[in-house]
PDB file of N, CA and C in Angstrom:
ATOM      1  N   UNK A   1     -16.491  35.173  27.155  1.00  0.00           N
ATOM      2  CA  UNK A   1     -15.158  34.857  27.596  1.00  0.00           C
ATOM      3  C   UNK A   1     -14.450  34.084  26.486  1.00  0.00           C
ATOM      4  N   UNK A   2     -13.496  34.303  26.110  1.00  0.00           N
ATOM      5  CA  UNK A   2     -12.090  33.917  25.408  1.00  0.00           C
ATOM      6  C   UNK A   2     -11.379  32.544  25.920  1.00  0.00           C
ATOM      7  N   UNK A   3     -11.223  31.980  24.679  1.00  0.00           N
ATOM      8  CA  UNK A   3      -9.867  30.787  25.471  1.00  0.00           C
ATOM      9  C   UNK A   3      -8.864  30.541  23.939  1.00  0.00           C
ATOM     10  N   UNK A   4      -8.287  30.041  24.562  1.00  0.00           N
ATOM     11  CA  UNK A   4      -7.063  29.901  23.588  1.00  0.00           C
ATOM     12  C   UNK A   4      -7.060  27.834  23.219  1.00  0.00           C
ATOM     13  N   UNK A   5      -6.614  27.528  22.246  1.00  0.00           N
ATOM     14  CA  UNK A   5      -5.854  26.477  21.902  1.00  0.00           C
ATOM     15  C   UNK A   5      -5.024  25.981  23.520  1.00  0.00           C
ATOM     16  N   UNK A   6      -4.942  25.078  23.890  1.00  0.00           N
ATOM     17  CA  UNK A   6      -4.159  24.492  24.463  1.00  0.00           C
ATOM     18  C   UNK A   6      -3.544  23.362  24.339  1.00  0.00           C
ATOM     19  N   UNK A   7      -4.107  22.137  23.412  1.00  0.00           N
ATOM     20  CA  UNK A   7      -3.846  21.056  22.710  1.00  0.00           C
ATOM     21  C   UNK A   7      -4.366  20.796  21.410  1.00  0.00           C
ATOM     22  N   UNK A   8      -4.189  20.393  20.609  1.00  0.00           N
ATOM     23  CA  UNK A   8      -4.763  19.993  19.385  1.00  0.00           C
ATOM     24  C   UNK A   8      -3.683  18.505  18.445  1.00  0.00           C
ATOM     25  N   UNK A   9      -3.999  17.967  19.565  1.00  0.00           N
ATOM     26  CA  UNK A   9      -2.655  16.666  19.212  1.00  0.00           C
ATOM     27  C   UNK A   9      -3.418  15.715  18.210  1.00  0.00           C
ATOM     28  N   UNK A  10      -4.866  15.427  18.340  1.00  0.00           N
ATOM     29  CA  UNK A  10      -5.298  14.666  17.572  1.00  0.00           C
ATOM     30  C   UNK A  10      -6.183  15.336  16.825  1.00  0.00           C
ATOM     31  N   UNK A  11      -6.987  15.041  15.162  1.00  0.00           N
ATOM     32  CA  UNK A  11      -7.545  15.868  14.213  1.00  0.00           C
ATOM     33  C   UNK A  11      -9.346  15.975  15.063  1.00  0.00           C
ATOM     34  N   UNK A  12      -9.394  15.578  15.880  1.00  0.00           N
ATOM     35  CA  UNK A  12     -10.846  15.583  16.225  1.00  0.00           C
ATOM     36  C   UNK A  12     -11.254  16.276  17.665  1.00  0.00           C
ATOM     37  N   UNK A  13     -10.079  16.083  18.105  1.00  0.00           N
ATOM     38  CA  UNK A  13     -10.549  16.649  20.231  1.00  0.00           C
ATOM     39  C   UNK A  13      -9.410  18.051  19.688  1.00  0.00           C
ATOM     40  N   UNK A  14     -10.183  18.713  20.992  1.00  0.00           N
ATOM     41  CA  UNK A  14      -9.158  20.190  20.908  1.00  0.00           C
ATOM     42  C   UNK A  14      -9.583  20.432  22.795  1.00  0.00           C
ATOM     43  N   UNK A  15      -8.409  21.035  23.070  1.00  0.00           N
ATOM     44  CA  UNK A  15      -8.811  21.034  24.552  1.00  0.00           C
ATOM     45  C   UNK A  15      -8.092  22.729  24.491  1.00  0.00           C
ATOM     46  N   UNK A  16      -8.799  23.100  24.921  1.00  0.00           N
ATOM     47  CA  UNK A  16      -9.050  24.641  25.458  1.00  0.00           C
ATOM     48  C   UNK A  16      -7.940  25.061  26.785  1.00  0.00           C
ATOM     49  N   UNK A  17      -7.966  26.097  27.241  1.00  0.00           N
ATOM     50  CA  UNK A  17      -7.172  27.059  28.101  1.00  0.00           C
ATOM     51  C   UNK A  17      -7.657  27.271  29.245  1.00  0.00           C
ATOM     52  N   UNK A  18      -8.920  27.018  29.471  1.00  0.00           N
ATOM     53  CA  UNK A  18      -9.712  25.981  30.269  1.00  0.00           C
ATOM     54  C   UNK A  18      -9.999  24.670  30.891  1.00  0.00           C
ATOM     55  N   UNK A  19      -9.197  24.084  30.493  1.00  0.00           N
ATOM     56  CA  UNK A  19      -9.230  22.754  30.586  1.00  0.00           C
ATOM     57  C   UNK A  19      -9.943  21.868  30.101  1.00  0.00           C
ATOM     58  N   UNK A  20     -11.444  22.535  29.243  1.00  0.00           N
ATOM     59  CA  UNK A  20     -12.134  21.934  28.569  1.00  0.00           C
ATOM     60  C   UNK A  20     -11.753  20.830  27.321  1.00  0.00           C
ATOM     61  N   UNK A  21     -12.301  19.795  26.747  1.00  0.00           N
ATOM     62  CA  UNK A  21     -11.906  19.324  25.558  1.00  0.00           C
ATOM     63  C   UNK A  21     -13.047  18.580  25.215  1.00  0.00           C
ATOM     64  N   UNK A  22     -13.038  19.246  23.401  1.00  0.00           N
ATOM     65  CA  UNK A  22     -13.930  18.993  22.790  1.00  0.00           C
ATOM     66  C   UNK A  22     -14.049  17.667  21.808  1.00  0.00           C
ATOM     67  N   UNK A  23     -14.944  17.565  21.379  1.00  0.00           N
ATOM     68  CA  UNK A  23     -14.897  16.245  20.162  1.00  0.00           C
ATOM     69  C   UNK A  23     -15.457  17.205  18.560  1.00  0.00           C
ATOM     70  N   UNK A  24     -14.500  17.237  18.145  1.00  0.00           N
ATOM     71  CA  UNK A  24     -15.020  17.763  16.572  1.00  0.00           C
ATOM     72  C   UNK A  24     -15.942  17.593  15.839  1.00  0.00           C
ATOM     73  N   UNK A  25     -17.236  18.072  15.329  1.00  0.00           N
ATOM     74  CA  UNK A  25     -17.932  17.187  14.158  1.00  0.00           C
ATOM     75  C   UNK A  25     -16.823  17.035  13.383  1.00  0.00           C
ATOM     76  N   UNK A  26     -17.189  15.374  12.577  1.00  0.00           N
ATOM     77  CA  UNK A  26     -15.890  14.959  11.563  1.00  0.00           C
ATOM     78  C   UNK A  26     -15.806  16.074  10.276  1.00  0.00           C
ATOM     79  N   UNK A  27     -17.271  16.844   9.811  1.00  0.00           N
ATOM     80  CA  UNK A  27     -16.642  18.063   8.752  1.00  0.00           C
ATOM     81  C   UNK A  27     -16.277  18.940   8.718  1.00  0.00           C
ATOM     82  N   UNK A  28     -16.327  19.395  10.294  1.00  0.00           N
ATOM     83  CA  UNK A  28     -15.593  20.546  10.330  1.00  0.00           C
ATOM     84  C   UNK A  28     -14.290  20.862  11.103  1.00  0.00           C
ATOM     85  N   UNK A  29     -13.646  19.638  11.284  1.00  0.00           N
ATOM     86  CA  UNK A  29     -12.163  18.997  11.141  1.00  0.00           C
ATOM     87  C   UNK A  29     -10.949  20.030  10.718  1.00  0.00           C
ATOM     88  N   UNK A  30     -11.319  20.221   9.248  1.00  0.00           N
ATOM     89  CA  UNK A  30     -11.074  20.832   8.110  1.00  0.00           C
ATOM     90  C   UNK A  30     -10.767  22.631   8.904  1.00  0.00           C
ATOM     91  N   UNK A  31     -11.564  22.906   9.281  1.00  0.00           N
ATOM     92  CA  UNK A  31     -11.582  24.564   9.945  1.00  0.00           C
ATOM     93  C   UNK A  31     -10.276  24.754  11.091  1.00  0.00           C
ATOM     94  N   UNK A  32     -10.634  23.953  11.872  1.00  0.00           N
ATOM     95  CA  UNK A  32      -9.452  23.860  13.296  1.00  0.00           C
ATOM     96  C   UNK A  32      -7.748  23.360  12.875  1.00  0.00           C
ATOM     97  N   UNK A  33      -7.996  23.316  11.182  1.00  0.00           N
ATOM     98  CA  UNK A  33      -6.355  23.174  10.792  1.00  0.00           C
ATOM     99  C   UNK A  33      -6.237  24.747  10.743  1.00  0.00           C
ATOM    100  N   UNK A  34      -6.810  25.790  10.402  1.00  0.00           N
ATOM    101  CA  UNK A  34      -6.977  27.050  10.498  1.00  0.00           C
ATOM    102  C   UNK A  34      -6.093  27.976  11.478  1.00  0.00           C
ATOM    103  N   UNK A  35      -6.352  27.120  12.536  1.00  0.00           N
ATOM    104  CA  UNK A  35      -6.386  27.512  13.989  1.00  0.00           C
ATOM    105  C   UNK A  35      -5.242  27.518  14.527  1.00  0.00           C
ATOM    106  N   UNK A  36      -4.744  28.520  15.521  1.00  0.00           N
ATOM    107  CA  UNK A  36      -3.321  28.842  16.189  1.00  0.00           C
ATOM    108  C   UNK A  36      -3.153  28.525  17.454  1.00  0.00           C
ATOM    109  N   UNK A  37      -2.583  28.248  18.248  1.00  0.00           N
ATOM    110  CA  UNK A  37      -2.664  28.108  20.059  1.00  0.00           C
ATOM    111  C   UNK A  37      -3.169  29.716  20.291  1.00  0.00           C
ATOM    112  N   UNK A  38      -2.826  30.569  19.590  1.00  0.00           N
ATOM    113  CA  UNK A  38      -3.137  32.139  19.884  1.00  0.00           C
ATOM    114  C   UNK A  38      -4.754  32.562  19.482  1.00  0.00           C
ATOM    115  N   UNK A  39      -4.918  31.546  18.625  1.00  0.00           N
ATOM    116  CA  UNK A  39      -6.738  31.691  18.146  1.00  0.00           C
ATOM    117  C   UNK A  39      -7.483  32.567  19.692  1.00  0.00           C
ATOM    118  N   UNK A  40      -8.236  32.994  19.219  1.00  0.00           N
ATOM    119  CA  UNK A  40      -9.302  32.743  20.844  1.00  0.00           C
ATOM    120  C   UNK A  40     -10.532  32.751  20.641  1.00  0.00           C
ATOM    121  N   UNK A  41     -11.092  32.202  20.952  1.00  0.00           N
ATOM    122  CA  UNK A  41     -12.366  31.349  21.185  1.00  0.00           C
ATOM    123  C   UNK A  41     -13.614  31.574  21.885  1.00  0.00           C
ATOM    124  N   UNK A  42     -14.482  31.568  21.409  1.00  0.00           N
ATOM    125  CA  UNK A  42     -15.627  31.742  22.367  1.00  0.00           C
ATOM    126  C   UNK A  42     -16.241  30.056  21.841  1.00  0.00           C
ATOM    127  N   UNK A  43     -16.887  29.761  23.243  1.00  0.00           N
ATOM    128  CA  UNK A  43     -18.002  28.387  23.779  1.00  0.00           C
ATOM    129  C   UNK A  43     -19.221  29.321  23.549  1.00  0.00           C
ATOM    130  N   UNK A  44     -20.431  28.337  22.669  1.00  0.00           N
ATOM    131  CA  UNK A  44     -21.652  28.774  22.678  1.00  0.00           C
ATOM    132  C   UNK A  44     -22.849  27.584  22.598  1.00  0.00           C
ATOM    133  N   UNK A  45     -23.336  27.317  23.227  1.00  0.00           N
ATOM    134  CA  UNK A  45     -24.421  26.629  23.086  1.00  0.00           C
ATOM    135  C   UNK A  45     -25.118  26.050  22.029  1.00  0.00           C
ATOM    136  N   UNK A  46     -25.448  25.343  21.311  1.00  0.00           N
ATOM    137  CA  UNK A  46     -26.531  25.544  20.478  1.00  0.00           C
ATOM    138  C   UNK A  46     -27.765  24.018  20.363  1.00  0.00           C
ATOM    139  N   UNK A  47     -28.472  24.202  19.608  1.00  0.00           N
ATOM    140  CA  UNK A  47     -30.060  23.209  19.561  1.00  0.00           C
ATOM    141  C   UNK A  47     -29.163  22.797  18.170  1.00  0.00           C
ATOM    142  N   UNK A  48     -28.914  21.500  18.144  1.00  0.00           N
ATOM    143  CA  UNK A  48     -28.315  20.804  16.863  1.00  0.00           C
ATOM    144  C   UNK A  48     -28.696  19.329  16.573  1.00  0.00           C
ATOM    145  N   UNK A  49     -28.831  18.372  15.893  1.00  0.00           N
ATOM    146  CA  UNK A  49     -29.306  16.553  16.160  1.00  0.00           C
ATOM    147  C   UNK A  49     -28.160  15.989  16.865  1.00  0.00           C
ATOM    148  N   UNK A  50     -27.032  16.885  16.790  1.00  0.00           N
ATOM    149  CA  UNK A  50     -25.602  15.699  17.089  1.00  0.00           C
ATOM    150  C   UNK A  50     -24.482  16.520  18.224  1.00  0.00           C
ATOM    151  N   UNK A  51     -24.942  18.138  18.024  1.00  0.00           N
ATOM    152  CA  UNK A  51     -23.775  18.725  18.419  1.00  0.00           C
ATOM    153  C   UNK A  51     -24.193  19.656  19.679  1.00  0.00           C
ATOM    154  N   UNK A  52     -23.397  19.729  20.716  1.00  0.00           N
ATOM    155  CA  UNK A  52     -24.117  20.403  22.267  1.00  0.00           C
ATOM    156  C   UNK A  52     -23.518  21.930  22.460  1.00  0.00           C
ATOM    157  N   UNK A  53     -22.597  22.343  20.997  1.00  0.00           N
ATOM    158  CA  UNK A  53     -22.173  23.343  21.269  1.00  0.00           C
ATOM    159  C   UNK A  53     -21.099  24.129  19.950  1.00  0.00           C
ATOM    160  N   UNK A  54     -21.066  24.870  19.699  1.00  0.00           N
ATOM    161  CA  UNK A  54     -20.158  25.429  18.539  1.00  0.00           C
ATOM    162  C   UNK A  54     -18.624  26.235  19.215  1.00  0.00           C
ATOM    163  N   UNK A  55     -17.465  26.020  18.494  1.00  0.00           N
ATOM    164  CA  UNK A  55     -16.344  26.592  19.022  1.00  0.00           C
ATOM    165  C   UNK A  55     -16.122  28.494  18.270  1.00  0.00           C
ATOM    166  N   UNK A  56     -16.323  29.338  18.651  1.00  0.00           N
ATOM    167  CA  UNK A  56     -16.295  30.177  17.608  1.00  0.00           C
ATOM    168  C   UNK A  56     -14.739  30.877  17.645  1.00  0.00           C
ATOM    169  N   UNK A  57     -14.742  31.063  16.465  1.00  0.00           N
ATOM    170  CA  UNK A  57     -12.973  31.587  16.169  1.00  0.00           C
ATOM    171  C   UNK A  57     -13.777  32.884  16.327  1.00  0.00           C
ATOM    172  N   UNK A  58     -13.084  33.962  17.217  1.00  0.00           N
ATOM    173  CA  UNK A  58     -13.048  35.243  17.058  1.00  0.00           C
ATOM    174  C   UNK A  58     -13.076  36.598  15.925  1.00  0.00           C
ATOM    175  N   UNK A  59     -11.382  36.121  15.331  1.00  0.00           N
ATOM    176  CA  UNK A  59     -11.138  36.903  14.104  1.00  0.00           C
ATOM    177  C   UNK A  59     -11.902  36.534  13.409  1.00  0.00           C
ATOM    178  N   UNK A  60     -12.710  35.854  12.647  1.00  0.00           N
ATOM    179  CA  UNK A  60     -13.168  35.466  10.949  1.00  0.00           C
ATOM    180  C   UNK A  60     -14.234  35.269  11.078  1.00  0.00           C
ATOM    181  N   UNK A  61     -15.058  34.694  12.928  1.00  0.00           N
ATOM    182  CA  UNK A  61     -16.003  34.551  13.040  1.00  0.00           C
ATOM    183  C   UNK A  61     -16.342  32.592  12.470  1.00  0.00           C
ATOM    184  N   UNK A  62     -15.013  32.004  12.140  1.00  0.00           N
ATOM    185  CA  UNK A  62     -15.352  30.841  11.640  1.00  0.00           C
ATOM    186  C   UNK A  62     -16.048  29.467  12.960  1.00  0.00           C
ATOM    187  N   UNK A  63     -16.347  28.833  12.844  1.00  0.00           N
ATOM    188  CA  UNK A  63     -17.423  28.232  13.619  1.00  0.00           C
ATOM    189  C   UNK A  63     -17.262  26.471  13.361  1.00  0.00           C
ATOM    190  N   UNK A  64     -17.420  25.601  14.661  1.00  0.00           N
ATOM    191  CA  UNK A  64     -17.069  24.143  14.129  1.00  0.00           C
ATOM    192  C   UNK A  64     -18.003  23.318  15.479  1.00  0.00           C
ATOM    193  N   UNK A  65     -18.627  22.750  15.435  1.00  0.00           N
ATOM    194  CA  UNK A  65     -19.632  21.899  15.600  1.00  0.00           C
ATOM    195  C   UNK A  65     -18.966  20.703  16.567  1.00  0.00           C
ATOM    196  N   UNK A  66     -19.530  20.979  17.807  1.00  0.00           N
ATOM    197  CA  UNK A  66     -18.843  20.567  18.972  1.00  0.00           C
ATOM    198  C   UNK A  66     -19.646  19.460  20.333  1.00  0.00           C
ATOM    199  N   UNK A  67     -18.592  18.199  20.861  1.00  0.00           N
ATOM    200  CA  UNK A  67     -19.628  17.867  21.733  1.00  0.00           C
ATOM    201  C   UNK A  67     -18.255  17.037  22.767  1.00  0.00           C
ATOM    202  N   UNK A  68     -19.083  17.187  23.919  1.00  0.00           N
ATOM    203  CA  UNK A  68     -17.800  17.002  25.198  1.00  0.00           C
ATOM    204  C   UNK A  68     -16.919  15.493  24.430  1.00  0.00           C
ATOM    205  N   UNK A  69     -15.764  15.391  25.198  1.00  0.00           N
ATOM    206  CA  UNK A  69     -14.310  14.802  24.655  1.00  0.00           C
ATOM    207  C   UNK A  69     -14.919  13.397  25.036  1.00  0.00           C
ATOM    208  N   UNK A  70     -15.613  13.352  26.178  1.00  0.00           N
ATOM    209  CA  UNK A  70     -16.006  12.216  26.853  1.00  0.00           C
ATOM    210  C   UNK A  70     -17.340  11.729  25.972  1.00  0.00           C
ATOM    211  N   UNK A  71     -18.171  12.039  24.985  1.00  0.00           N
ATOM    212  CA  UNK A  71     -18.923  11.649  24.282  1.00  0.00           C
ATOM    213  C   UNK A  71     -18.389  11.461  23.195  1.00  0.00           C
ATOM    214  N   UNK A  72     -19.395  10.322  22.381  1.00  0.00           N
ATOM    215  CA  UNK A  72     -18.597   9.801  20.677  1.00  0.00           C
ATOM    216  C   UNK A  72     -20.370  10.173  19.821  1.00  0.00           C
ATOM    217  N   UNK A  73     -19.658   9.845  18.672  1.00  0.00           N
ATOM    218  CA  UNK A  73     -21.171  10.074  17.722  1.00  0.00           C
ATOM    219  C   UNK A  73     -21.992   8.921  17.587  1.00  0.00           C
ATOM    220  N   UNK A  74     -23.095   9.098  17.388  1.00  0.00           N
ATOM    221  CA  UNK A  74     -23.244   7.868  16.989  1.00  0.00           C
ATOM    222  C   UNK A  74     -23.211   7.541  15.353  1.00  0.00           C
ATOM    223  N   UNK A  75     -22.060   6.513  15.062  1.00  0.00           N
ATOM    224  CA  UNK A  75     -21.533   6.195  14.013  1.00  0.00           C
ATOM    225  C   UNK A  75     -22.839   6.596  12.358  1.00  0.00           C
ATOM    226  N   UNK A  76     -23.964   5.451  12.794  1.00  0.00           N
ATOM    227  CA  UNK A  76     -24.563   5.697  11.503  1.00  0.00           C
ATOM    228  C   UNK A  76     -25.291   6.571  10.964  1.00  0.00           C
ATOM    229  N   UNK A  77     -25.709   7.451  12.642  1.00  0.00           N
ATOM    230  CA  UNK A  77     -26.156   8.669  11.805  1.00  0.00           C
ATOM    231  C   UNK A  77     -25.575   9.600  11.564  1.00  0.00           C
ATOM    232  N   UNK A  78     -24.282   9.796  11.594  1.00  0.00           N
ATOM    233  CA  UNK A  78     -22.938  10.586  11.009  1.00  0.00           C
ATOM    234  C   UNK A  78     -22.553  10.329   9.764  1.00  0.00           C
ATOM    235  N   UNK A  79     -22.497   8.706   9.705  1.00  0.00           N
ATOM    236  CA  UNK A  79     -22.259   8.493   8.117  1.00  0.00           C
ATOM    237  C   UNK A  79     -23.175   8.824   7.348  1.00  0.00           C
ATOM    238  N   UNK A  80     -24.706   8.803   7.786  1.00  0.00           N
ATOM    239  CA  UNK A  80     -26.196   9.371   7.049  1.00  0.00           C
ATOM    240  C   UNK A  80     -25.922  10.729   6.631  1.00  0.00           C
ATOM    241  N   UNK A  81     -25.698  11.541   7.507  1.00  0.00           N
ATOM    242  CA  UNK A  81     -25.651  13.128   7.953  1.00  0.00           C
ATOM    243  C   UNK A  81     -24.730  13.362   6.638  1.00  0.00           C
ATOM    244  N   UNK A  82     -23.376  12.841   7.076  1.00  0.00           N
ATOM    245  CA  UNK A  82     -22.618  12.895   5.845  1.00  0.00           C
ATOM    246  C   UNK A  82     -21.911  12.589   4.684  1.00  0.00           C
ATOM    247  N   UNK A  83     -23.710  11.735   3.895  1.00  0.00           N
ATOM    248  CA  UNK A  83     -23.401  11.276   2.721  1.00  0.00           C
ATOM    249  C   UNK A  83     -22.794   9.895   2.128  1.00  0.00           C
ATOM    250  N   UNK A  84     -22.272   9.171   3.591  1.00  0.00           N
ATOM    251  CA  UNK A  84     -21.094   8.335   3.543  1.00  0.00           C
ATOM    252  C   UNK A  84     -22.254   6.808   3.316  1.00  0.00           C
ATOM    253  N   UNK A  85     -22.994   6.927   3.209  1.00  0.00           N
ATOM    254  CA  UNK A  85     -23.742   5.220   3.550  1.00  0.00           C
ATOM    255  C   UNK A  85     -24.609   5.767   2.036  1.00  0.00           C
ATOM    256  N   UNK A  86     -25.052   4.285   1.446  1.00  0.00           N
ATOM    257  CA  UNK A  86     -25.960   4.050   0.519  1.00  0.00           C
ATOM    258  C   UNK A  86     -27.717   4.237   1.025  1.00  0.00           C
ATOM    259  N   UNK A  87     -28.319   4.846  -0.137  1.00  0.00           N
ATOM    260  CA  UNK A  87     -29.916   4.878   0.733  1.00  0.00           C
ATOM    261  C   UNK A  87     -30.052   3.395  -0.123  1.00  0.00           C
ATOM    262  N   UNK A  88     -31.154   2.733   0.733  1.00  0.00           N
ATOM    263  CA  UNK A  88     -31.389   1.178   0.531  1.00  0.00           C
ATOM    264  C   UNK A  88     -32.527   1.725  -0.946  1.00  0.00           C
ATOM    265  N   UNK A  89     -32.694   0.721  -1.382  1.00  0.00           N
ATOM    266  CA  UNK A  89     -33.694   0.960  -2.899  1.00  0.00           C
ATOM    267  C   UNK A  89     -35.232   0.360  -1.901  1.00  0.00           C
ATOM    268  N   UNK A  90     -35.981   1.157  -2.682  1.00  0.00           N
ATOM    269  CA  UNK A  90     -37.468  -0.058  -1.932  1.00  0.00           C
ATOM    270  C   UNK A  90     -38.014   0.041  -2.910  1.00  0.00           C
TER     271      UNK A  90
END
């Protein structure tokens, strides 16, 4: 099943045609500027450390790393994940 764009007011949540709304992984942010209210969409599941589900763009097949609106990340292993923190010296 298909859904469309229905909001995309802030760079991280996107809420669906469904009523659903998602929380962005922060790198793939970048993809959903891509994206049209006309996009359509498939919801898919997936086994990930951080993410409960992928948004898939139809046409291009492009793909962005997803977890309910009502959940947050947890901060440091996001900044780990992506690069953003120093590894300690031992």
């Amino acid at each position: 099943m298909a859904f469309r764009i229905a909001r995309h007011d802030t760079s991280d949540v996107v809420q669906l045609s469904d009523g659903s709304r998602w929380r962005i992984w922060p790198a793939d942010v970048a993809t959903t500027l891509q994206w049209f209210p006309t996009t359509e969409l498939e919801i898919e599941p997936i086994q990930d450390g951080f993410c409960s589900h992928v948004l898939v763009n139809r046409a291009d097949a492009s793909r962005v790393r997803v977890i309910d609106e009502r959940s947050s990340w947890p901060s440091e292993q996001v900044q780990r994940s992506l690069g953003l923190t120093k590894r300690r010296r031992t």
